[in-house]
C-alpha atoms as a PDB file:
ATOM      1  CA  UNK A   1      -2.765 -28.568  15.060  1.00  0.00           C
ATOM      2  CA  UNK A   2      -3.180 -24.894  14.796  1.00  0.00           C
ATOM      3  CA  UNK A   3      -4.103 -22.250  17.279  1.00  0.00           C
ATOM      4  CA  UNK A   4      -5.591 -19.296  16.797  1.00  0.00           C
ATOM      5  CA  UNK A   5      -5.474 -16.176  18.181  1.00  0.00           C
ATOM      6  CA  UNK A   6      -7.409 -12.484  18.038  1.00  0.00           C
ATOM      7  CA  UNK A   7      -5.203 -10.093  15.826  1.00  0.00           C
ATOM      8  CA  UNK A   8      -3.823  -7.228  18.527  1.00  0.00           C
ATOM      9  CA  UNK A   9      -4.835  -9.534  21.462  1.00  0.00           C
ATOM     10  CA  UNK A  10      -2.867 -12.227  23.626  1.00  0.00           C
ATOM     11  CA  UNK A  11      -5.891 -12.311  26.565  1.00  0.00           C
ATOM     12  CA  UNK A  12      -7.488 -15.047  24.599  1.00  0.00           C
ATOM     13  CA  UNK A  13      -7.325 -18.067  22.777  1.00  0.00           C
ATOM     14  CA  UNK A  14     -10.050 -18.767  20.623  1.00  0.00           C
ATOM     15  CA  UNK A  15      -9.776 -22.405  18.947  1.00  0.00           C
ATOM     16  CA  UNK A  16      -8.715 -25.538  20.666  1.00  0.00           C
ATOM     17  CA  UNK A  17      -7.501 -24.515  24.205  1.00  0.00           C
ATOM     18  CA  UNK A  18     -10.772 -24.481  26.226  1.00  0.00           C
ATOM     19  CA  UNK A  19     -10.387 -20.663  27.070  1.00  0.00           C
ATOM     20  CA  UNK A  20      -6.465 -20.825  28.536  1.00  0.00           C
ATOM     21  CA  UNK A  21      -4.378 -17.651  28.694  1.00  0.00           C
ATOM     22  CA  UNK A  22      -1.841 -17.258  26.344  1.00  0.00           C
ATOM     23  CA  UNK A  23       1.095 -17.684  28.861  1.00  0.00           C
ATOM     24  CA  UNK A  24      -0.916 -21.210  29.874  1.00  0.00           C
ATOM     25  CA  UNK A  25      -0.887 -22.179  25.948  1.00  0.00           C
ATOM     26  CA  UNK A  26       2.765 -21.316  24.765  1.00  0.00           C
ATOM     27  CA  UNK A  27       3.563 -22.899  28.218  1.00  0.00           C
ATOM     28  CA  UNK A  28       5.414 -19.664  29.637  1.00  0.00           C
ATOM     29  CA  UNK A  29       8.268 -19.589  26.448  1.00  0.00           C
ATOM     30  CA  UNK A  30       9.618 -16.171  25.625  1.00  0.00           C
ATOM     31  CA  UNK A  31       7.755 -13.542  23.580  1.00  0.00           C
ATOM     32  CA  UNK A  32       8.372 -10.665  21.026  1.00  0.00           C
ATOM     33  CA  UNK A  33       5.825  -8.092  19.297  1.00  0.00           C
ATOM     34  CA  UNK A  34       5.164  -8.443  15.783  1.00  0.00           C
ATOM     35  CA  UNK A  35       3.920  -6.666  12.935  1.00  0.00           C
ATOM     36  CA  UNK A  36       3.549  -6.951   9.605  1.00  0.00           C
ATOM     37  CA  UNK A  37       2.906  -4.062   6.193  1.00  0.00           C
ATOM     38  CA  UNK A  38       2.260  -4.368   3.109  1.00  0.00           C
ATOM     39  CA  UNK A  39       3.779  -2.856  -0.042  1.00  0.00           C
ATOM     40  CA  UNK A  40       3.916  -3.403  -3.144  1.00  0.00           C
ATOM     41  CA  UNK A  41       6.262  -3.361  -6.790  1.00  0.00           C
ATOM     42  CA  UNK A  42       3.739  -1.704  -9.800  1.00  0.00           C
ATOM     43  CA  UNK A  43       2.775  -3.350 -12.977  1.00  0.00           C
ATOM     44  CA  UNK A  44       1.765  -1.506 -16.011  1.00  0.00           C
ATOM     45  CA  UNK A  45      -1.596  -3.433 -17.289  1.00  0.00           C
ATOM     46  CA  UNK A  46      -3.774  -2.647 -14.604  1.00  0.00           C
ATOM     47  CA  UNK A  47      -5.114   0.455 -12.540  1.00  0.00           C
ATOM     48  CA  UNK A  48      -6.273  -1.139  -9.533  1.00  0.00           C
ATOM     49  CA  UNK A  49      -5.600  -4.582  -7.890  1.00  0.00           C
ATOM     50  CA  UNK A  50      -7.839  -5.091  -4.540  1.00  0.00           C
ATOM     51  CA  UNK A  51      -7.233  -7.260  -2.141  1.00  0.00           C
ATOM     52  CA  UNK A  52      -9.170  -8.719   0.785  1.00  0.00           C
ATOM     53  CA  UNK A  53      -7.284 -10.386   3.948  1.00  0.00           C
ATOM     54  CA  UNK A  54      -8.803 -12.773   6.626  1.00  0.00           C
ATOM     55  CA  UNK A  55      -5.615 -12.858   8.472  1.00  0.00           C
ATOM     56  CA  UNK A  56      -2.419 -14.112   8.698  1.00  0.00           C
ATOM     57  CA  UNK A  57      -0.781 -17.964   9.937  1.00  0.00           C
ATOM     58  CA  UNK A  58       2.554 -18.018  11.026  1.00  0.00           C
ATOM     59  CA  UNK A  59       4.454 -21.752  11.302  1.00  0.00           C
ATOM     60  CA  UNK A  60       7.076 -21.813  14.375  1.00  0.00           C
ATOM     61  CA  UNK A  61       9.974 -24.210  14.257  1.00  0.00           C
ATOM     62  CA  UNK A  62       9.322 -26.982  15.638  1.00  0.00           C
ATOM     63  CA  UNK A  63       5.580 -25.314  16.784  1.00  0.00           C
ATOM     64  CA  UNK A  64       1.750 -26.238  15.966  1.00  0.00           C
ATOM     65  CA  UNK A  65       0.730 -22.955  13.132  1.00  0.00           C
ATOM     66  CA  UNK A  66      -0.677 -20.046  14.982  1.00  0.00           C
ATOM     67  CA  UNK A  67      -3.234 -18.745  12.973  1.00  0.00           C
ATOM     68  CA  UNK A  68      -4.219 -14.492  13.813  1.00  0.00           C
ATOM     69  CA  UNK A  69      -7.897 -14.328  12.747  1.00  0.00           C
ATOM     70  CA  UNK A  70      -8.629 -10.221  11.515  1.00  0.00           C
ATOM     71  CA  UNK A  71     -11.802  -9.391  13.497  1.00  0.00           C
ATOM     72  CA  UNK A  72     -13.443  -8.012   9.973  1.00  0.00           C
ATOM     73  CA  UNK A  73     -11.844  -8.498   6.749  1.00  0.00           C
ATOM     74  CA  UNK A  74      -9.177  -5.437   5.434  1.00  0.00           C
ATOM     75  CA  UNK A  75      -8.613  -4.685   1.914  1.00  0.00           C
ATOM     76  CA  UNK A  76      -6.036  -2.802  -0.242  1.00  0.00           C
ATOM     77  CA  UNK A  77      -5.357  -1.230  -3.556  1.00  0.00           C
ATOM     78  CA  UNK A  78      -2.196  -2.628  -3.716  1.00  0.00           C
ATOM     79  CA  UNK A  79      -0.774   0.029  -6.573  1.00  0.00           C
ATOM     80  CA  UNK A  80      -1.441   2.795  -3.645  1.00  0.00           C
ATOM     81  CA  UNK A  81       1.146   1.028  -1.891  1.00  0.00           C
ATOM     82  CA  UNK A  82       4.596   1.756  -4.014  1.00  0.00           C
ATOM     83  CA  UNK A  83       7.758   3.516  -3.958  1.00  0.00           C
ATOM     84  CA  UNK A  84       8.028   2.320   0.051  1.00  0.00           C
ATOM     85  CA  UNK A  85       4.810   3.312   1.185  1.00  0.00           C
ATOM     86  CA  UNK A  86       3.106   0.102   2.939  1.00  0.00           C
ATOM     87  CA  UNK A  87       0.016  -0.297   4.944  1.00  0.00           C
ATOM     88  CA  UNK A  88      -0.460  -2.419   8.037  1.00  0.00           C
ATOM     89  CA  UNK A  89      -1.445  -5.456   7.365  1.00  0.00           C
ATOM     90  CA  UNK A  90      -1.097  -6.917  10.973  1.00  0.00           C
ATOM     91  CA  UNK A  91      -0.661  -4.849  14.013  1.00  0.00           C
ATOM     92  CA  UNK A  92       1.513  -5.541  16.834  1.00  0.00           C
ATOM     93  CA  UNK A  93       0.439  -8.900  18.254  1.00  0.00           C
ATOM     94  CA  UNK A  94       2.445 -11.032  20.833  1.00  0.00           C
ATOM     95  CA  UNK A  95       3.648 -14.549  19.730  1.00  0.00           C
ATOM     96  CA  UNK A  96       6.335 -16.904  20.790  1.00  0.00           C
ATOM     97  CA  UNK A  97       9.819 -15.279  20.605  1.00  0.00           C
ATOM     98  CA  UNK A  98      11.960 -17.311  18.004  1.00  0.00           C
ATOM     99  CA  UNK A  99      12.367 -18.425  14.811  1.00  0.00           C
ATOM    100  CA  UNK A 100       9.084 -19.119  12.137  1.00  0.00           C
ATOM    101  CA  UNK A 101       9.361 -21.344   8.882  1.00  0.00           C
ATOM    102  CA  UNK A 102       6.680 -19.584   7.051  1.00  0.00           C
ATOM    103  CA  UNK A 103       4.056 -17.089   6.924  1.00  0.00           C
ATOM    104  CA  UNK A 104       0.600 -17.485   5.132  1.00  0.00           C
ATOM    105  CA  UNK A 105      -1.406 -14.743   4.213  1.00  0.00           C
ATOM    106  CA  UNK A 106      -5.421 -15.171   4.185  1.00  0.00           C
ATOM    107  CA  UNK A 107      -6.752 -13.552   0.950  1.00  0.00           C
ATOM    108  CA  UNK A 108     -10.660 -13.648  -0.007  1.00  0.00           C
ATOM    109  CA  UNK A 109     -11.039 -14.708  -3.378  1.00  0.00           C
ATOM    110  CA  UNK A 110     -14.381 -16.361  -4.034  1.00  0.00           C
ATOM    111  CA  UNK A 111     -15.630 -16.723  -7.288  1.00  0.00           C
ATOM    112  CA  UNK A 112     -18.580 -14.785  -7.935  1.00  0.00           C
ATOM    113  CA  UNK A 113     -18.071 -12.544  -4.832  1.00  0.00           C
ATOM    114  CA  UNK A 114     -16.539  -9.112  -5.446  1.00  0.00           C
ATOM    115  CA  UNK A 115     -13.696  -9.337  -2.514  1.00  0.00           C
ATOM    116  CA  UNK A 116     -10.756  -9.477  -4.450  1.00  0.00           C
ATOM    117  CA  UNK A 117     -10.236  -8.310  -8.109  1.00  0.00           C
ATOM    118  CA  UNK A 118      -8.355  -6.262 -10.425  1.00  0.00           C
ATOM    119  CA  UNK A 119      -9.325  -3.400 -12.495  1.00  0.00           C
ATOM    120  CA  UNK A 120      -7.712  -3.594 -15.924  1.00  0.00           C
ATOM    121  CA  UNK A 121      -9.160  -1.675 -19.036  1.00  0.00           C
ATOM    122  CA  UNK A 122     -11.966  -0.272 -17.038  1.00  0.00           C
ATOM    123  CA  UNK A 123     -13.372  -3.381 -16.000  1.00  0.00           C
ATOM    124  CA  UNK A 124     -13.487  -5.397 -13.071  1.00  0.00           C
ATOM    125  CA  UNK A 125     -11.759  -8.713 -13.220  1.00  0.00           C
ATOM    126  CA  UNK A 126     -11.936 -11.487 -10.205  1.00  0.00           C
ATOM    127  CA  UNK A 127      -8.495 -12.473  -8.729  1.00  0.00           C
ATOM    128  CA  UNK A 128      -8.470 -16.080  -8.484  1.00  0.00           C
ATOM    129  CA  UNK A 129      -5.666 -17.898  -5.727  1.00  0.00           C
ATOM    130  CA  UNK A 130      -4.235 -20.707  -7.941  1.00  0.00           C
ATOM    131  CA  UNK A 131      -4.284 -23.046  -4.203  1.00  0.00           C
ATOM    132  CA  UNK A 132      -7.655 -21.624  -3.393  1.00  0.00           C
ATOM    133  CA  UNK A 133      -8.871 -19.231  -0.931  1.00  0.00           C
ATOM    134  CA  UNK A 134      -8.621 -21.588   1.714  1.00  0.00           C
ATOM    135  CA  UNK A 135      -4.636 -22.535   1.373  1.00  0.00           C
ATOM    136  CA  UNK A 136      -3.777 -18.536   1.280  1.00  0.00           C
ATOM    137  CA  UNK A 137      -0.753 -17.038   0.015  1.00  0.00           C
ATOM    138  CA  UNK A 138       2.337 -18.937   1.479  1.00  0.00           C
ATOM    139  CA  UNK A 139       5.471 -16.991   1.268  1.00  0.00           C
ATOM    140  CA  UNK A 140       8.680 -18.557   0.745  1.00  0.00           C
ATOM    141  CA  UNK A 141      10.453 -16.771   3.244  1.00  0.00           C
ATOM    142  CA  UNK A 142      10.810 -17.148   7.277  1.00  0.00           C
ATOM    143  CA  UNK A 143      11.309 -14.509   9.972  1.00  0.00           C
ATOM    144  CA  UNK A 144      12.483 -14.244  12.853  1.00  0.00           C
ATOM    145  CA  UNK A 145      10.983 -12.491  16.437  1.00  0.00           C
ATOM    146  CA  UNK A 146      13.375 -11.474  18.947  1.00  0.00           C
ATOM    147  CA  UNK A 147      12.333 -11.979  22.180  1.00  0.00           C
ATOM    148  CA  UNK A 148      10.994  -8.857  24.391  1.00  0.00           C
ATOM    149  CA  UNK A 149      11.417  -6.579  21.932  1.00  0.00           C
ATOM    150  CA  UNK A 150       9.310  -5.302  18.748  1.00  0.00           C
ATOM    151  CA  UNK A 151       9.932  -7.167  15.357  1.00  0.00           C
ATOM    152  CA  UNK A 152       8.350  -4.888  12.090  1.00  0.00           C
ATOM    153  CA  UNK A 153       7.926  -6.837   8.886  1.00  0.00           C
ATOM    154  CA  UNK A 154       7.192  -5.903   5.160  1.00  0.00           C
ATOM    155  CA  UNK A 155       6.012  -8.409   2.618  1.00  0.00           C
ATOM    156  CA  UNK A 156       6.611  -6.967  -0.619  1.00  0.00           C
ATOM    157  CA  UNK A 157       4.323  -7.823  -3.487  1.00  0.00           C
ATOM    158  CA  UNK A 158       5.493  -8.162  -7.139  1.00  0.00           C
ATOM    159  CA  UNK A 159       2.347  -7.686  -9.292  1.00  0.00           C
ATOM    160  CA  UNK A 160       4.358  -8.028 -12.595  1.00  0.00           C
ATOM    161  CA  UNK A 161       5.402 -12.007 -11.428  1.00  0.00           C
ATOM    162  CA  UNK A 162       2.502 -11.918  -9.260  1.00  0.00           C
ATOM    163  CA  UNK A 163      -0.531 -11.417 -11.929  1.00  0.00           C
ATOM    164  CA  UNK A 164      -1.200 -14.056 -14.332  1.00  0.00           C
ATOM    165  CA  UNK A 165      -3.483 -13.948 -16.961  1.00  0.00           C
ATOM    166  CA  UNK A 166      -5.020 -18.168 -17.067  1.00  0.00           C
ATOM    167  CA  UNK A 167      -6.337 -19.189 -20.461  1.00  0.00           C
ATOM    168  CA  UNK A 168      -9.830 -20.076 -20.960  1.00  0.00           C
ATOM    169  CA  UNK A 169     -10.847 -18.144 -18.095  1.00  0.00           C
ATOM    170  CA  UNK A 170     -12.088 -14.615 -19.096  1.00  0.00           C
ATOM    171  CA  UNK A 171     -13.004 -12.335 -16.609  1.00  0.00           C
ATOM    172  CA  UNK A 172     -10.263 -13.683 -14.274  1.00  0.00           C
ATOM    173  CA  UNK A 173      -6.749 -13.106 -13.322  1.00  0.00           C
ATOM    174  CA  UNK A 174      -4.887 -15.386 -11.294  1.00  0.00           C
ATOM    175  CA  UNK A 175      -2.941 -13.950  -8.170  1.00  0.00           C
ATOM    176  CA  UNK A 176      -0.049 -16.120  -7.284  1.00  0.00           C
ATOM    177  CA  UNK A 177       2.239 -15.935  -4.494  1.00  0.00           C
ATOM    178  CA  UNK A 178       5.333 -13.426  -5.899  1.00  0.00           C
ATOM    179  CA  UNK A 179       5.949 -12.088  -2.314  1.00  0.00           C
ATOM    180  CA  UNK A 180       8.995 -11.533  -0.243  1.00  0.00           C
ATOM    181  CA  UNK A 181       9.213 -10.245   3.351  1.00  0.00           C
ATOM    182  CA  UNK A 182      11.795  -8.057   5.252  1.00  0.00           C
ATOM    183  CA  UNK A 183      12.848  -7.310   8.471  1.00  0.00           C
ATOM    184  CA  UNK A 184      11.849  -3.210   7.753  1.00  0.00           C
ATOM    185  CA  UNK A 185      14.809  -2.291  10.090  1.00  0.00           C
ATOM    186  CA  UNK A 186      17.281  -4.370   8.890  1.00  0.00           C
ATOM    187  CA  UNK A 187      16.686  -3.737   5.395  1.00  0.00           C
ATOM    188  CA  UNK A 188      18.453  -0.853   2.585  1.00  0.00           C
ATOM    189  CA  UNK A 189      16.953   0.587  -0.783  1.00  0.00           C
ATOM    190  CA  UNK A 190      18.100   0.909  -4.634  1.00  0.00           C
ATOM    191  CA  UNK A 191      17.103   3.965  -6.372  1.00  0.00           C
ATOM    192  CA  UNK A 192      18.845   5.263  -9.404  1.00  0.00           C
ATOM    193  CA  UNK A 193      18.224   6.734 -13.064  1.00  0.00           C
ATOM    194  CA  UNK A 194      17.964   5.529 -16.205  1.00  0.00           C
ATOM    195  CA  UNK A 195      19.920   7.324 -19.310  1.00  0.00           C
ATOM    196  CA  UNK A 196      17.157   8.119 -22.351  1.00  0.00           C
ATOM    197  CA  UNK A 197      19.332   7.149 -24.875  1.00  0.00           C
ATOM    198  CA  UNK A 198      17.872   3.483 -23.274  1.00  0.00           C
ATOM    199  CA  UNK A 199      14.644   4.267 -24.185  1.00  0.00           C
ATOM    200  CA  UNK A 200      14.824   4.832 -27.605  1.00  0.00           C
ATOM    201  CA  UNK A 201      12.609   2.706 -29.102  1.00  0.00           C
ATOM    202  CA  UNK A 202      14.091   3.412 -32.780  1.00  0.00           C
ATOM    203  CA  UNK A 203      17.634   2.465 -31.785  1.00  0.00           C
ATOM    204  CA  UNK A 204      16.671  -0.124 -29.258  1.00  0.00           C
ATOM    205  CA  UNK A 205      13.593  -2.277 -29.908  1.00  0.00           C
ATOM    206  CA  UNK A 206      12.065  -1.278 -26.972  1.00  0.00           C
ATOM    207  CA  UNK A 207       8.254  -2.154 -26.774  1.00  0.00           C
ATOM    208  CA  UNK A 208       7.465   0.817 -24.142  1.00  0.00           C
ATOM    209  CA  UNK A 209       5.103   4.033 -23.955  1.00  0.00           C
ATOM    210  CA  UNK A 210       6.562   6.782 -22.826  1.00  0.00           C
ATOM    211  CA  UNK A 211       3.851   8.725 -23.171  1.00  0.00           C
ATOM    212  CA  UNK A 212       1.960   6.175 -20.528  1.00  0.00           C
ATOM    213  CA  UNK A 213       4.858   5.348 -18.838  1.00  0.00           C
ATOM    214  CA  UNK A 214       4.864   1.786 -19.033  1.00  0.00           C
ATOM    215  CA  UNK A 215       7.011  -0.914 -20.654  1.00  0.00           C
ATOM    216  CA  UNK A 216       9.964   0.114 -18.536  1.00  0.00           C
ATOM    217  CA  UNK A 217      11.215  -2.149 -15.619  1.00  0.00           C
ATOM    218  CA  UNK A 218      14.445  -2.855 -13.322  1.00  0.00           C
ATOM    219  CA  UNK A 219      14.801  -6.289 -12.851  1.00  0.00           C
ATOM    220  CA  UNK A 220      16.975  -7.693  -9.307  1.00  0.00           C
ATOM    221  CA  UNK A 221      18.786 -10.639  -9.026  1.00  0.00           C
ATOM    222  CA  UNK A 222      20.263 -12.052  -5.976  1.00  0.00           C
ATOM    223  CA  UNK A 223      23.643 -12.316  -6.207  1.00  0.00           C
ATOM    224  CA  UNK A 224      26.497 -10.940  -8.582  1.00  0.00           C
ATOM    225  CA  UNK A 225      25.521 -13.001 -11.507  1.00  0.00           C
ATOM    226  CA  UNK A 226      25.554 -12.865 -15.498  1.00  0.00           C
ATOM    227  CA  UNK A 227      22.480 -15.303 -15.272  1.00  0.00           C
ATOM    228  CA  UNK A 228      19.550 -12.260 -15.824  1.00  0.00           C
ATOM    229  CA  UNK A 229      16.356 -13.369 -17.157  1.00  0.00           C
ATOM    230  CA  UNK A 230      12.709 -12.908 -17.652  1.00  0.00           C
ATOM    231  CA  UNK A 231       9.981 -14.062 -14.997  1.00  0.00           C
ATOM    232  CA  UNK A 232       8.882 -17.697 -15.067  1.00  0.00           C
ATOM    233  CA  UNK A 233      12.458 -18.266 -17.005  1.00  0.00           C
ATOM    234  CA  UNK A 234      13.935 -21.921 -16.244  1.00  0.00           C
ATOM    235  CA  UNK A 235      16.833 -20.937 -14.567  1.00  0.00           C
ATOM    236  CA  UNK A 236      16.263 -18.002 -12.309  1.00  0.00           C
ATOM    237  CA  UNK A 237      13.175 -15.507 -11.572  1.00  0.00           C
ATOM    238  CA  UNK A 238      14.257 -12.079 -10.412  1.00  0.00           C
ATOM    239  CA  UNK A 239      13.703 -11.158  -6.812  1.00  0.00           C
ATOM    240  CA  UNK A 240      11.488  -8.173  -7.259  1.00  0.00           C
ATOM    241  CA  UNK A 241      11.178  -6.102 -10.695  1.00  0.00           C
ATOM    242  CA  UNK A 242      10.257  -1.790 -10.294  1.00  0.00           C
ATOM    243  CA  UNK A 243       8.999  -0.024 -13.079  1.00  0.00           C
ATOM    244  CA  UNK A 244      11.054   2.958 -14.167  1.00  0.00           C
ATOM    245  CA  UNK A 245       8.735   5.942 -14.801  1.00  0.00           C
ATOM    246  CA  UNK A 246       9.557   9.936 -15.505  1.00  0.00           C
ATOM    247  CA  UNK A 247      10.013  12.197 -12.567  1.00  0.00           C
ATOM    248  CA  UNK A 248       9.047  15.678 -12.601  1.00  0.00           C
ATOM    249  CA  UNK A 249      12.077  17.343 -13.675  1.00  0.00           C
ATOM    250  CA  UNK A 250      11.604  14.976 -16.218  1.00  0.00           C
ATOM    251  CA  UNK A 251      14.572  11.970 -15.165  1.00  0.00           C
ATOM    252  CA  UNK A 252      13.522   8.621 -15.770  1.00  0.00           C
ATOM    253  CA  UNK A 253      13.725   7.138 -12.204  1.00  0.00           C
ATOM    254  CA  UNK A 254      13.524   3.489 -10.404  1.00  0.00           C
ATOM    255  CA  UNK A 255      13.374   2.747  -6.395  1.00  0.00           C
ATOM    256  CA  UNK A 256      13.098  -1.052  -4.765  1.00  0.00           C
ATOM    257  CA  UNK A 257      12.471  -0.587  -0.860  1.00  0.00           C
ATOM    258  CA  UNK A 258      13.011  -3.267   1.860  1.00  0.00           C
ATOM    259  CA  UNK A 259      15.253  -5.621   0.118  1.00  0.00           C
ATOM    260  CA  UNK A 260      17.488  -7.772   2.526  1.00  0.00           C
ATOM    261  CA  UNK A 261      21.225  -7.025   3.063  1.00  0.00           C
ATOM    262  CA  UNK A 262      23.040  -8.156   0.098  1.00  0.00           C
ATOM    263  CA  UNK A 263      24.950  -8.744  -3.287  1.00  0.00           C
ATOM    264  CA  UNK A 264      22.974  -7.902  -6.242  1.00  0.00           C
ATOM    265  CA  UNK A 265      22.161  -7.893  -9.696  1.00  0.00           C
ATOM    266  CA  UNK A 266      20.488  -5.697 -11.154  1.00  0.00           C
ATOM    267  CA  UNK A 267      19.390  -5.384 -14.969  1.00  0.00           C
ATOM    268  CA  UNK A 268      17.169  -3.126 -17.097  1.00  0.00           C
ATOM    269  CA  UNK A 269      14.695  -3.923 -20.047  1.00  0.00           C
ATOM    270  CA  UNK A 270      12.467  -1.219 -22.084  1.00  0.00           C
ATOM    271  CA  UNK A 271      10.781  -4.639 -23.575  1.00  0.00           C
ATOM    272  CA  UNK A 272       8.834  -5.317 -20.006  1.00  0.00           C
ATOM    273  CA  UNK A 273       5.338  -5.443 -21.580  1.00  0.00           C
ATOM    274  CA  UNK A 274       6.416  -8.414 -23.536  1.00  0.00           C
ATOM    275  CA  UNK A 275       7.312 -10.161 -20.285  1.00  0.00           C
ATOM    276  CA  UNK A 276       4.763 -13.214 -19.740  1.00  0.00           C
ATOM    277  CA  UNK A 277       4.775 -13.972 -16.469  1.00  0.00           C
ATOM    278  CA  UNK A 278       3.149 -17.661 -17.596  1.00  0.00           C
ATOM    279  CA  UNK A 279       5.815 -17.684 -20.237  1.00  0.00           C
ATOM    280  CA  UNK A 280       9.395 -17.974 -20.606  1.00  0.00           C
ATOM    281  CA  UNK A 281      10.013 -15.125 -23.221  1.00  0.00           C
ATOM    282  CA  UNK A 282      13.572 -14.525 -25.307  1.00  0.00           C
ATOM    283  CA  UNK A 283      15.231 -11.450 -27.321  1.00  0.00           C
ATOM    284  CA  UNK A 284      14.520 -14.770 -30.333  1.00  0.00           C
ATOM    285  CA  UNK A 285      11.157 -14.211 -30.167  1.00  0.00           C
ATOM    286  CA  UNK A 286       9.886 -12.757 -33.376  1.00  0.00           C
ATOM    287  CA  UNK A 287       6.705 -11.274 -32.281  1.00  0.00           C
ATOM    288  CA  UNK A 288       7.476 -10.145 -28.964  1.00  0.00           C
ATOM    289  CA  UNK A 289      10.733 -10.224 -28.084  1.00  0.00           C
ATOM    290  CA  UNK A 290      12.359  -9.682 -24.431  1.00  0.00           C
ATOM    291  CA  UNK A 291      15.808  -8.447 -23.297  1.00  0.00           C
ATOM    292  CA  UNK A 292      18.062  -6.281 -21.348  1.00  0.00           C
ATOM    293  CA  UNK A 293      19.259  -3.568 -22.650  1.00  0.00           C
ATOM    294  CA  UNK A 294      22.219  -3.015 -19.396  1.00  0.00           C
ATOM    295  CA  UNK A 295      23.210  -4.506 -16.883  1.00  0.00           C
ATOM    296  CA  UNK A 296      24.966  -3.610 -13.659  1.00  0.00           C
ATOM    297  CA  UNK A 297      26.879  -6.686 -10.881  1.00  0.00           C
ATOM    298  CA  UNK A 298      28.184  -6.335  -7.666  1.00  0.00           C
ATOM    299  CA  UNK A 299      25.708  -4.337  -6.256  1.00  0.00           C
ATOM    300  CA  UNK A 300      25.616  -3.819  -2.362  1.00  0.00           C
ATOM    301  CA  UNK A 301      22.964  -3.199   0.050  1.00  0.00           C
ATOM    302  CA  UNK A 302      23.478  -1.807   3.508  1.00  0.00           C
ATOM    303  CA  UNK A 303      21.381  -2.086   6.262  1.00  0.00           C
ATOM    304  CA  UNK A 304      19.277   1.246   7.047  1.00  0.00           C
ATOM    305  CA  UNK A 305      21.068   3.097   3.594  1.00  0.00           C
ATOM    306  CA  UNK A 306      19.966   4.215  -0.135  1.00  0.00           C
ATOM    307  CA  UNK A 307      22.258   2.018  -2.650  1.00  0.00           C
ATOM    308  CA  UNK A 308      22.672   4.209  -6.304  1.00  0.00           C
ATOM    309  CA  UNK A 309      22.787   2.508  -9.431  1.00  0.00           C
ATOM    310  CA  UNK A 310      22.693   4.665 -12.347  1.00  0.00           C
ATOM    311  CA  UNK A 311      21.947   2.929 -15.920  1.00  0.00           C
ATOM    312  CA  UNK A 312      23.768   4.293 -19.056  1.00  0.00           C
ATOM    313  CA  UNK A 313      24.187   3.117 -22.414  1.00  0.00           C
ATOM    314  CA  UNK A 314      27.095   0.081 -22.124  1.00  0.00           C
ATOM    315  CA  UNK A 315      30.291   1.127 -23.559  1.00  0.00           C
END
């Protein structure tokens, strides 16, 4: 069963419940205000990535899905949305105070209809949800909404796991469901530098452009772990990945907003453009070969603080 409600409004009820009120419906349990934003971790092989949401279903413990219908359709550039600027993707809505398995995000992806799509070389390509429009984009992750008071959430997109390139299929790219969410007030950041000697391609391999600023990425892995590998690897995927890109007094700089209260890993590769996401790529392989070139464990983040983590060449 699923019920479905107006996005910003608790008056109504639209589907299934012959007009009640909302109090009538969630049969007088507690209540909490939430929102949700949007934000998003860049990838270097495409200039714009547009997408279209219907809404947004949320699965209670124990609960029949709530789905919050948008009254029109809202769409984002998602590669506007980096270095911890988000947009609202959900304003504040009232829902049953508690705990919530899941959260699905409606995208429109229609083929042949120019909702959602990717700009990449100049030209427009369709994004394509590998479960179909209809199913969404179901992230992993719960959340929880504390009663009588306001609950803010980020989901945090990672376009470099996210974006997948399906064979046979030109004119398409695949958008599958690399997203995390965060409590945004209960959450810390990890900025930091990256020594040049790193990017070296002559000493180091790397397969970067520093005159385009791509082909340089911090990967983060939960946990303080010597276990660091690509995306789509068979043991572990990172948790989010942040290109590293020159600031203006010319320091080659990272930053990963919203992550959750933790231990980390966190490792650093100049070979990023050789990272398949369909793939699991190796330093072995001979044409396009992916490592690390440092890494640094026992990273912490605090709740509501800026975590640095410097890279330098190891020792």
């Amino acid at each position: 069963m699923k019920r479905s409600l107006i996005a910003g409004s608790v008056a109504m009820v639209l589907a299934g419940c012959g007009g009640s009120s909302f109090n009538e419906v969630f049969e007088d349990t507690s209540t909490g205000s939430l929102s949700i934003a949007i934000t998003d971790a860049p990838v270097d092989n495409v200039t714009e990535v547009w997408v279209e949401f219907s809404g947004v279903t949320l699965k209670p413990q124990g609960g029949d899905e709530i789905e919050i219908a948008f009254s029109s359709p809202k769409s984002f550039d998602l590669l506007t949305l980096q270095n911890g600027v988000t947009a609202v993707l959900q304003e504040s809505t009232t829902v049953p105070a508690g705990p919530y398995n899941w959260v699905r995000l409606g995208v429109n992806a229609e083929p042949g209809v120019r909702d959602s799509y990717a700009v990449q070389n100049g030209m427009e390509l369709e994004l394509r949800i590998p479960s179909g429009s209809e199913r969404g984009l179901q992230l992993s992750g719960g959340l929880t909404v504390t009663a009588n008071q306001s609950s803010s959430f980020v989901v945090d997109w990672d376009l470099r796991q996210a974006l997948v390139d399906p064979v046979g299929q030109p004119g398409v790219l695949l958008l599958r469901p690399s997203l995390r969410i965060t409590d945004q007030t209960r959450s810390g950041t990890l900025t930091g530098t990256v020594d040049t000697a790193l990017l070296d391609a002559t000493a180091t391999g790397c397969a970067n452009d520093l005159a385009a600023d791509t082909g340089n990425a911090v990967y983060l892995f939960d946990g303080a772990t010597s276990n660091v590998n690509d995306i789509n690897d068979t043991d572990t995927d990172p948790v989010v990945t942040a290109n590293v890109t020159q600031d203006q007094d010319g320091n080659y700089v990272y930053s990963i907003s919203y992550l959750e209260v933790g231990e980390y890993t966190a490792a650093f590769t100049c070979t990023a453009s050789n990272d398949d996401p369909a793939e699991d790529d190796n330093a072995d392989d001979a044409v396009d070969p992916f490592d690390f070139a440092a890494v640094v464990n026992n990273i912490t983040i605090v709740e509501r603080e800026t975590t640095v983590v410097d890279f330098a060449v190891p020792e």
